[in-house]
Every structure is written in structure tokens, then in C-alpha cells.
N, C-alpha and C. Protein backbone atom coordinates (compact mmCIF):
# COMPACT_ATOMS: atom_id res chain seq x y z
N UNK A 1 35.86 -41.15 -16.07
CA UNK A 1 34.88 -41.18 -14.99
C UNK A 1 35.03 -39.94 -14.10
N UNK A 2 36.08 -39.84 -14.08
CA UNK A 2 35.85 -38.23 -13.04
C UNK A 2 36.05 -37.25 -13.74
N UNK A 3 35.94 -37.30 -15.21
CA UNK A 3 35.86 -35.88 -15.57
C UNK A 3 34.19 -35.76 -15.57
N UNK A 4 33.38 -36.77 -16.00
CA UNK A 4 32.21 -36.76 -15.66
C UNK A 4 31.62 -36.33 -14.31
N UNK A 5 32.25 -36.79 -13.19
CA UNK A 5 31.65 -36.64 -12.13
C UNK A 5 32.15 -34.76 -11.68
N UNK A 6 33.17 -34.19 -11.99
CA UNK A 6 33.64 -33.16 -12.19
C UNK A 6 32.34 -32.62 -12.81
N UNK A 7 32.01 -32.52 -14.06
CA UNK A 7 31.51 -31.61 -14.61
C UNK A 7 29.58 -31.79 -14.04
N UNK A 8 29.29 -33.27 -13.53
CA UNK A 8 27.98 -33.13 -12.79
C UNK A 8 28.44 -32.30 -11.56
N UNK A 9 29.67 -32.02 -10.79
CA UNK A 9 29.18 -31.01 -9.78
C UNK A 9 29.51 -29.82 -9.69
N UNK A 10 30.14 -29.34 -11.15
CA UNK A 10 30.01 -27.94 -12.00
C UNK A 10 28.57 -27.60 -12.11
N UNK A 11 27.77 -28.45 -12.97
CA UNK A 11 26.79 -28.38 -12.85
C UNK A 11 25.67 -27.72 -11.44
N UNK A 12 25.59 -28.94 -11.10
CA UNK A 12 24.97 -28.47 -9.45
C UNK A 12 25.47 -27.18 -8.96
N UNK A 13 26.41 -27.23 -8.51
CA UNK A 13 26.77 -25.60 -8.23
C UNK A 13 26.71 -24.48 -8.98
N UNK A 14 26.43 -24.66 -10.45
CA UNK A 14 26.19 -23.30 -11.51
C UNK A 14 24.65 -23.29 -11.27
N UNK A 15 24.00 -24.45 -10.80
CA UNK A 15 22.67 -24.25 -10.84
C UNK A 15 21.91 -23.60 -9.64
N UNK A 16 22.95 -24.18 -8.88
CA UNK A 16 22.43 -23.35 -7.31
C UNK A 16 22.81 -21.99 -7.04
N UNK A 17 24.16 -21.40 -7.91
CA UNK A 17 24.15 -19.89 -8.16
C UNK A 17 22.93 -19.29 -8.72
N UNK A 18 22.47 -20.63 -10.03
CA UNK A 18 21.36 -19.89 -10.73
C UNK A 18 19.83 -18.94 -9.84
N UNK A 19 19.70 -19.97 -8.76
CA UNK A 19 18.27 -19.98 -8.10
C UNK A 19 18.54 -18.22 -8.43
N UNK A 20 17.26 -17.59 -9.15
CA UNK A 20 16.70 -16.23 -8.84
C UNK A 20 15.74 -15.82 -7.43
N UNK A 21 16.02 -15.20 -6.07
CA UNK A 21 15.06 -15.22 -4.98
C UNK A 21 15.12 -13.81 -4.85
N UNK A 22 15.39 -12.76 -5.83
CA UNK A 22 15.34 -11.61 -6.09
C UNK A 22 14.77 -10.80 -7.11
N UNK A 23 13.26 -10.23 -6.29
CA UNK A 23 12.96 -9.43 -7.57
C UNK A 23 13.48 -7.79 -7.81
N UNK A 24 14.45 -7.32 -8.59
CA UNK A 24 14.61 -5.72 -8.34
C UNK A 24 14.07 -4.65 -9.23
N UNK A 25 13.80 -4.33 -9.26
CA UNK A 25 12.45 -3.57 -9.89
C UNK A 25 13.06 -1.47 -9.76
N UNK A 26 13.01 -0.71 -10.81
CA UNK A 26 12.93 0.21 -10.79
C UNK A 26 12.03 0.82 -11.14
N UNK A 27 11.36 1.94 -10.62
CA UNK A 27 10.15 2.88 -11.19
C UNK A 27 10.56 4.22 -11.22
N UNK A 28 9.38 4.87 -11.99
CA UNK A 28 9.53 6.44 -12.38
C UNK A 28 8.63 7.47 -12.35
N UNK A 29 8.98 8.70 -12.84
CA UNK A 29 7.64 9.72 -12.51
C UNK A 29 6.31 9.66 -13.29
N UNK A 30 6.76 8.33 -14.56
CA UNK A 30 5.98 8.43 -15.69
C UNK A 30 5.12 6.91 -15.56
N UNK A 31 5.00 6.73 -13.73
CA UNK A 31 4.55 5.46 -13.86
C UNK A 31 4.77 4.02 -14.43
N UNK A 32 6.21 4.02 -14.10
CA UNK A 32 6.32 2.36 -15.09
C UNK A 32 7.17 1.47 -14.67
N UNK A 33 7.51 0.71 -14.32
CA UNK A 33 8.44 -0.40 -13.50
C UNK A 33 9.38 -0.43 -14.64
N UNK A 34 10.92 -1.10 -14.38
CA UNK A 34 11.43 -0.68 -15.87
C UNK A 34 11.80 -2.16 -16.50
N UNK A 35 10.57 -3.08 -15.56
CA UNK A 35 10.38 -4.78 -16.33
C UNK A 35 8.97 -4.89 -16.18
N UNK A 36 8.98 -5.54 -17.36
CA UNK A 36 7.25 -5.96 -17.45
C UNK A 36 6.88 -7.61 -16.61
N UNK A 37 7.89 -8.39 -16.71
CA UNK A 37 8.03 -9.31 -16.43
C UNK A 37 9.45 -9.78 -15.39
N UNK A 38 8.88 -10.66 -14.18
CA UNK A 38 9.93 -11.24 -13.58
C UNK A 38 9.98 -12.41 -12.70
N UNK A 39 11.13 -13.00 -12.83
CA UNK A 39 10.99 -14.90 -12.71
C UNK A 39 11.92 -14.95 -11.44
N UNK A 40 11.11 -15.91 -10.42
CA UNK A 40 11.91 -16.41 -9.33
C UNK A 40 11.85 -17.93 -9.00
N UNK A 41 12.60 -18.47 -8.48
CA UNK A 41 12.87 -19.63 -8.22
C UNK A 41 11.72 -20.97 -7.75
N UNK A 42 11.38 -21.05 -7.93
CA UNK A 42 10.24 -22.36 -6.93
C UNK A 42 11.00 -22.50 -5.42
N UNK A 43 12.22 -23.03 -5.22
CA UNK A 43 12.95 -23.56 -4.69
C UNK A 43 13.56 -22.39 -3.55
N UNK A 44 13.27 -20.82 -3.52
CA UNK A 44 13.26 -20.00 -2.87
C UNK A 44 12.81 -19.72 -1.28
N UNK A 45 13.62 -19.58 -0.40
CA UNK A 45 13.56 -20.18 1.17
C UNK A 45 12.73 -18.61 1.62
N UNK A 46 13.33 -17.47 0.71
CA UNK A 46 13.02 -16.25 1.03
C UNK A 46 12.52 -15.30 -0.36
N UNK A 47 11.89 -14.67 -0.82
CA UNK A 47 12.29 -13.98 -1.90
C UNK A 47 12.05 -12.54 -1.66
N UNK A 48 13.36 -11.71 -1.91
CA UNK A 48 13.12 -10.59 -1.69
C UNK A 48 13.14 -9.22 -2.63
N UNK A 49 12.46 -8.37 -2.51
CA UNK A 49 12.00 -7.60 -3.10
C UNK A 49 12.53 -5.57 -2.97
N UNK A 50 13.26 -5.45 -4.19
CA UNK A 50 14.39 -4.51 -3.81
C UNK A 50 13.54 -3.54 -4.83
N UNK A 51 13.26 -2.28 -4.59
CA UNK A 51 12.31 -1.20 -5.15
C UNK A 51 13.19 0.25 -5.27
N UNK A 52 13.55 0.79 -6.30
CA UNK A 52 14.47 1.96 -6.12
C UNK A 52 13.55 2.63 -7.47
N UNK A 53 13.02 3.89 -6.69
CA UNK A 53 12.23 5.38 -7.20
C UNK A 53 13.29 6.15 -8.01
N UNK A 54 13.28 6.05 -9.35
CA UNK A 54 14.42 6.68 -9.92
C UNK A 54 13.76 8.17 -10.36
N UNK A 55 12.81 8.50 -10.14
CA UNK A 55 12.20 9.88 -10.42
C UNK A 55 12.60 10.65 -9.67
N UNK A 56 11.82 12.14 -9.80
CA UNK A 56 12.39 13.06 -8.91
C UNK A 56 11.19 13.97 -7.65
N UNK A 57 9.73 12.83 -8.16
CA UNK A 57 8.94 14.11 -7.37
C UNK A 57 8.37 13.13 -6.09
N UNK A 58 7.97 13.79 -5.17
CA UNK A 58 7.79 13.46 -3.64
C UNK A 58 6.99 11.81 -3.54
N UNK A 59 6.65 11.21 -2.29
CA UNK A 59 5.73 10.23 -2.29
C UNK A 59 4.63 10.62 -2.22
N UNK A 60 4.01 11.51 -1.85
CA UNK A 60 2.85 12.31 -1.60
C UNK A 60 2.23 12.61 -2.80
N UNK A 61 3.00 12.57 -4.09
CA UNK A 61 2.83 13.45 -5.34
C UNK A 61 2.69 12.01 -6.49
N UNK A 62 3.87 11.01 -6.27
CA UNK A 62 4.24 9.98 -7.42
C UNK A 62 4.84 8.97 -6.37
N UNK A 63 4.56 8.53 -5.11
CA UNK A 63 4.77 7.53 -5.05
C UNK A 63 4.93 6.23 -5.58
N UNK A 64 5.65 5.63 -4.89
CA UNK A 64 5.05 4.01 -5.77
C UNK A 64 5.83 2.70 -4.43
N UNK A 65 4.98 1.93 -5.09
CA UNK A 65 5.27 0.51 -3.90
C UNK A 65 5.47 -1.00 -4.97
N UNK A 66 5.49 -1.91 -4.21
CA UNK A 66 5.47 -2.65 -5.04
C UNK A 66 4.88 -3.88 -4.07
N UNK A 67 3.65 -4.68 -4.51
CA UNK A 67 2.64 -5.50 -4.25
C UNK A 67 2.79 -6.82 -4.85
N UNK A 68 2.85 -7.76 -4.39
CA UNK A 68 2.36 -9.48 -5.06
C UNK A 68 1.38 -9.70 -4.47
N UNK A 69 0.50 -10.25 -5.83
CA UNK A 69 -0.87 -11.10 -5.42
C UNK A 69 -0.87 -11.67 -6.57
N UNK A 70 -2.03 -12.62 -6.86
CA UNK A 70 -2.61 -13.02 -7.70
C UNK A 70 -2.93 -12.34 -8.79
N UNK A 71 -2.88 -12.34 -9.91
CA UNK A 71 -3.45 -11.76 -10.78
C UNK A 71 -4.44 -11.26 -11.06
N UNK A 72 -5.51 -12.64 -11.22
CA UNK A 72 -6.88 -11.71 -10.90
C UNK A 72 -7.22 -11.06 -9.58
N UNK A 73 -6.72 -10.86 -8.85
CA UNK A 73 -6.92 -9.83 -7.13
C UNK A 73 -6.20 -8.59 -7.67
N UNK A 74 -5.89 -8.01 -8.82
CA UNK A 74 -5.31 -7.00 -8.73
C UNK A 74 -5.95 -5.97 -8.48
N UNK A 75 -7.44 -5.48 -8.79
CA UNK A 75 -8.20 -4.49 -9.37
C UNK A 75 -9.22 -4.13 -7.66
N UNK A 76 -9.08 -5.53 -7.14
CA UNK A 76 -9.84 -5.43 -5.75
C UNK A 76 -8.75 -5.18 -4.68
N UNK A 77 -7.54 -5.60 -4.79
CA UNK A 77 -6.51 -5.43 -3.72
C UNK A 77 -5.89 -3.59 -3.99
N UNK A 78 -6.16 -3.05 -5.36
CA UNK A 78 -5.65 -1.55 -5.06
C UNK A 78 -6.73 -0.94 -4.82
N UNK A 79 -8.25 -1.50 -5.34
CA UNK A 79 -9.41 -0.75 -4.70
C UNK A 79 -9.36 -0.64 -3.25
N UNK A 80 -9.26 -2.02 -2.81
CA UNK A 80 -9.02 -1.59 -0.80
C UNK A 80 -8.11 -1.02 0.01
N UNK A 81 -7.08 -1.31 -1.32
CA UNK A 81 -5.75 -0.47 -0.65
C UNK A 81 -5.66 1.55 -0.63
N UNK A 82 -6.72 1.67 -1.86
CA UNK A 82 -7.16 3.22 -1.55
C UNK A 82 -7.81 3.73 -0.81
N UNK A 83 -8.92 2.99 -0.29
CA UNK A 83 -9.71 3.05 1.19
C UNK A 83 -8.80 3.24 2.38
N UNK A 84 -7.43 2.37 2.27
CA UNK A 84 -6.81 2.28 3.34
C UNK A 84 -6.00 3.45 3.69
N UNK A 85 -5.48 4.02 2.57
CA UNK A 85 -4.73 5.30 2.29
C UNK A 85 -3.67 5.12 2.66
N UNK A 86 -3.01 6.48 2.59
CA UNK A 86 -1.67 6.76 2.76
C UNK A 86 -0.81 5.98 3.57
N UNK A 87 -1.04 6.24 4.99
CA UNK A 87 -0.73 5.56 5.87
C UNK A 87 -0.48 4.10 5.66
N UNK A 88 -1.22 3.57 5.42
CA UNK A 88 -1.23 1.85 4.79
C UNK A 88 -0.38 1.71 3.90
N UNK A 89 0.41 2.77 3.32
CA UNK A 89 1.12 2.25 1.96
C UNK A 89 -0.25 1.37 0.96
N UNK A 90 -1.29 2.19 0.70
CA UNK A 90 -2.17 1.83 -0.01
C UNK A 90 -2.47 0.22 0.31
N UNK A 91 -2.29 -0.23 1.17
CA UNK A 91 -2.36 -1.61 1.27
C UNK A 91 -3.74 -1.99 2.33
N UNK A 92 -4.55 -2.43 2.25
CA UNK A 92 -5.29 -2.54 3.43
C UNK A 92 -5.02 -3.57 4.29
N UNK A 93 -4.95 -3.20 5.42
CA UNK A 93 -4.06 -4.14 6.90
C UNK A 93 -4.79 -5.84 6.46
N UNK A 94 -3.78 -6.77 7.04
CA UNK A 94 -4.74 -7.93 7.02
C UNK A 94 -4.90 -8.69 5.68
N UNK A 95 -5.12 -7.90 4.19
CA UNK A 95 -5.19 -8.23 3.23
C UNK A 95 -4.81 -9.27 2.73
N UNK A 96 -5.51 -10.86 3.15
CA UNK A 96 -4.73 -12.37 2.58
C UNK A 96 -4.65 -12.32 1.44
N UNK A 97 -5.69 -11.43 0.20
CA UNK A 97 -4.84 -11.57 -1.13
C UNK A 97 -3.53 -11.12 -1.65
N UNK A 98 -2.69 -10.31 -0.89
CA UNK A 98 -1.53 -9.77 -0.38
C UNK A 98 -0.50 -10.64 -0.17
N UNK A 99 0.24 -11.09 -1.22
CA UNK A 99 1.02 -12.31 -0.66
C UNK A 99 2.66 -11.29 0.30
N UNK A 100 2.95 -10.07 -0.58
CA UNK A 100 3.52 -8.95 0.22
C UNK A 100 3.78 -7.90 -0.68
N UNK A 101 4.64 -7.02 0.09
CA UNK A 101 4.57 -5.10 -0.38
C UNK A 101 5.37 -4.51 0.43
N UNK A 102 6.18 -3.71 -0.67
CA UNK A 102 6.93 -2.53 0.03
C UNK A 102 6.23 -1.34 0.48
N UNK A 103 7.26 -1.14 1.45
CA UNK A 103 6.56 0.46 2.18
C UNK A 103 6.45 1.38 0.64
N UNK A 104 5.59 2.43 0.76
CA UNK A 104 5.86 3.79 -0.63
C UNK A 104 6.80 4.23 -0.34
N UNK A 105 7.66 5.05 -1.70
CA UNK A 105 9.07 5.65 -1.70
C UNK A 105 8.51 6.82 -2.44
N UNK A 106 9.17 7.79 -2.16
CA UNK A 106 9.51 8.64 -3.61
C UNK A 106 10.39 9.09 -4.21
N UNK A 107 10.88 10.21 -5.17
CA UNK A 107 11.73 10.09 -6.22
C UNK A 107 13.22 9.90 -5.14
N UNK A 108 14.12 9.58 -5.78
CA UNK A 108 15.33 9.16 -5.14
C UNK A 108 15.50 8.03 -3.79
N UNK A 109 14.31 7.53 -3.32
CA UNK A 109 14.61 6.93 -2.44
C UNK A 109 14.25 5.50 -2.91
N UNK A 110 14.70 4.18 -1.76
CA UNK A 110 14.55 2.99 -2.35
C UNK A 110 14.06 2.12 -0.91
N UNK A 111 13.65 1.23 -1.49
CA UNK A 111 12.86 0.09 -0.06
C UNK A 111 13.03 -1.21 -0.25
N UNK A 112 12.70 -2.04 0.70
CA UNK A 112 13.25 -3.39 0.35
C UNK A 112 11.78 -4.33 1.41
N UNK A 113 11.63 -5.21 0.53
CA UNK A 113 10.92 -6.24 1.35
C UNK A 113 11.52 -7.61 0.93
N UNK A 114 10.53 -8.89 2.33
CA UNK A 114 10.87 -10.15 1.86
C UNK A 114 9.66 -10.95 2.69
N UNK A 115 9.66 -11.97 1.84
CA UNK A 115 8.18 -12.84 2.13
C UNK A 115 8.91 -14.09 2.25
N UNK A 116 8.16 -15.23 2.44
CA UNK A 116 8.63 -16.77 2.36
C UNK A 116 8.26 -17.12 1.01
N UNK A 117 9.05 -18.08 0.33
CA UNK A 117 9.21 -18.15 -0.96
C UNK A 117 8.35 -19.47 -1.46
N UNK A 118 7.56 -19.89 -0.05
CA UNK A 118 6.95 -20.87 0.01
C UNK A 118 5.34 -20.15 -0.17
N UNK A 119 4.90 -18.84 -0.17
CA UNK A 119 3.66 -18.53 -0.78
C UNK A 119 3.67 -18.49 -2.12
N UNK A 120 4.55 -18.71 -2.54
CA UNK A 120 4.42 -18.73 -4.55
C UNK A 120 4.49 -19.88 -4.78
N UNK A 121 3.57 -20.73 -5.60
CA UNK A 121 3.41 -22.22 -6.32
C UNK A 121 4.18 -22.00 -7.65
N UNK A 122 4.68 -23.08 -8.42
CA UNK A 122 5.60 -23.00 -9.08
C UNK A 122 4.00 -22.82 -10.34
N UNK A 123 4.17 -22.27 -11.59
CA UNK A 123 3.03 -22.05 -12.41
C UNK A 123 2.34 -21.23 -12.04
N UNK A 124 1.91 -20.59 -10.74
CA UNK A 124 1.10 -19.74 -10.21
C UNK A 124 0.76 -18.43 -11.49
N UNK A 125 -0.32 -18.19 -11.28
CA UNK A 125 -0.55 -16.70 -11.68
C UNK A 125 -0.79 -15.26 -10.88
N UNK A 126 0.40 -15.06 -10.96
CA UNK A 126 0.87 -13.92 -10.08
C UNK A 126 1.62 -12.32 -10.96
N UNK A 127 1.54 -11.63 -10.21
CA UNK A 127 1.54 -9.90 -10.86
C UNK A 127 2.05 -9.04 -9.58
N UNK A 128 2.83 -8.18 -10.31
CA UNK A 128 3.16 -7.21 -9.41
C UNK A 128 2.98 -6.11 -9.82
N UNK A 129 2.13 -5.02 -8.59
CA UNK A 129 2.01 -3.93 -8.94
C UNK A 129 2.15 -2.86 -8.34
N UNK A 130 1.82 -1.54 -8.51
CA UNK A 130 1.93 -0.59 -7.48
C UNK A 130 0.46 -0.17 -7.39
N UNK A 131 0.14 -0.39 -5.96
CA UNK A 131 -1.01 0.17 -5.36
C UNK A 131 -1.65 1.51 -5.23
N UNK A 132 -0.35 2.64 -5.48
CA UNK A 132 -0.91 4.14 -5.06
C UNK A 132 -1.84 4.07 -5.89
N UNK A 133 -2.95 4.96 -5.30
CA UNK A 133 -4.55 4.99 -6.58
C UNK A 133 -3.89 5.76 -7.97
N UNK A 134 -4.57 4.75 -8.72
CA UNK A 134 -4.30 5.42 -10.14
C UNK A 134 -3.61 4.98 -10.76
N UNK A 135 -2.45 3.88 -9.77
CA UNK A 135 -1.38 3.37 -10.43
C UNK A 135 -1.43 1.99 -10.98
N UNK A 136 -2.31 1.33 -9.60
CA UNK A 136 -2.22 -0.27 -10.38
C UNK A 136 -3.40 -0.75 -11.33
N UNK A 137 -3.77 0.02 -11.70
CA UNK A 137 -4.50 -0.30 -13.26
C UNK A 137 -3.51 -0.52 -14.08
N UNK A 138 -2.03 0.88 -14.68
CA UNK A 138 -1.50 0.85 -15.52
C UNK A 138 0.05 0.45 -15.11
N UNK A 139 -0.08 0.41 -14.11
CA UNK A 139 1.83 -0.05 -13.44
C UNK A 139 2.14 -1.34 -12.51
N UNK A 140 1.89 -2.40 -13.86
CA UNK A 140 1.78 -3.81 -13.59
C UNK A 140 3.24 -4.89 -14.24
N UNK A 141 3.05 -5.46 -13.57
CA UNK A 141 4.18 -6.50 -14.35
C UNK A 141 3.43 -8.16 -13.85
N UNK A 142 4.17 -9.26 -14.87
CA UNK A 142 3.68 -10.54 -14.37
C UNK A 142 4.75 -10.92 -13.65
N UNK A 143 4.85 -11.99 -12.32
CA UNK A 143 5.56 -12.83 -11.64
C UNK A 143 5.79 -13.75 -12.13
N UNK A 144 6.37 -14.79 -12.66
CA UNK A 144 6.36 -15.68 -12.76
C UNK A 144 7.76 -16.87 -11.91
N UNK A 145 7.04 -17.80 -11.42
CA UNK A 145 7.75 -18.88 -10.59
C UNK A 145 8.32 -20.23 -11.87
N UNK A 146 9.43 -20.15 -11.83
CA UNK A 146 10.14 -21.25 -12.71
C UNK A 146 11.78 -21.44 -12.29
């Protein structure tokens, strides 16, 4: 009996190390996150979002950010976010399809954001991308909550 009850709270505690509430994400000069895909927790109080520019040329030149929304909002959230420009971190102010986004970096530098972990539904269809124009057509990844 208590090796049972032992190994249910091995359990529990290997599982609560498990929770993922971190997405970390690297990009480059050649446009590309260096995951196509990435999974966070349901159960997430915070989830935060760690972005490191492993290239070498300016933000001005190859920036990049990193955006959650919905999936299908991708194509309208970097269209408004180029209107918004630079300044905005390509993001346009206000943007509720925007669940969140890092400031732009460029080569060598890194940024960090964090949202409530309570805007992601568990199943959701969600994507992350980079907003600079030009980019989030081809420099996408899926979110996924599990």
C-alpha cells in the first residue's frame, strides 16, 4: 500500500514538473523559427515567450518578433501590423486578434514576453508568427495547447 501511494505522488509531481508554460523559439537571417511547432500546457497561470535573433543583420534590415493569434487571423493581423509600422513592432495598437507579441530584435539580440495562460483554450487553433512585412506569410509555426 505505500509503495503505491509513493509512486501516485511520484507521479503528480513528475507531472507538475511536466506543465510546458514556455514557448522558446529561435530565428534567423533566412527567416525561419528553428520549430515549426509548439505545445503548452492548458493548465498554464502564465505562458511565456522567450525569442533569441541568432542572425547577424540589424532590426531595421531582418527583424523579427514573435505574435499569437488564431490561425486564421494570421494574414489580417500582419496586414495591420504593417500599416502600423516600425514603431508598433508591426503590431497594430489595440489588436484583440492579438492574443500577444514580442518587441522586434535583431541579429544577436533576444526578448521576452508573457500573457495569461488563460487566453489559450485547450484544442484551440492557434499559430505563431513574425509580423515584420514579408515575414508572416512564410515565418509561421502552429501553437498547440495540450
Amino acid at each position: 500500500m505505500r509503495t503505491l501511494l509513493c509512486l501516485a505522488l511520484l507521479g503528480v509531481a513528475f507531472s507538475a514538473q511536466a506543465e510546458n508554460c514556455v514557448i522558446d523559439l529561435k530565428a534567423d537571417d533566412q527567416m525561419k523559427f528553428d520549430q515549426a511547432e509548439v505545445t503548452v500546457s492548458p493548465t498554464c497561470k502564465t505562458v511565456q515567450i522567450k525569442l533569441a535573433h541568432t542572425g547577424k543583420l540589424p532590426v531595421a534590415a531582418m527583424g523579427h518578433n514573435v505574435v499569437i493569434a488564431a490561425t486564421g487571423d494570421i494574414q489580417a493581423v500582419g496586414m495591420d501590423g504593417q500599416k502600423a509600422g516600425a514603431a508598433a513592432a508591426y503590431v497594430a495598437a489595440d489588436d484583440k486578434r492579438v492574443i500577444a507579441h514580442t518587441p522586434l530584435v535583431g541579429g544577436g539580440e533576444s526578448t521576452t514576453a508573457s500573457f495569461p495562460g488563460s487566453a489559450l483554450k485547450a484544442g484551440g487553433d492557434y499559430s505563431f508568427f513574425c509580423s515584420f512585412p514579408g515575414h508572416w506569410a512564410i515565418m509561421k509555426g502552429k501553437l498547440s495547447v495540450k
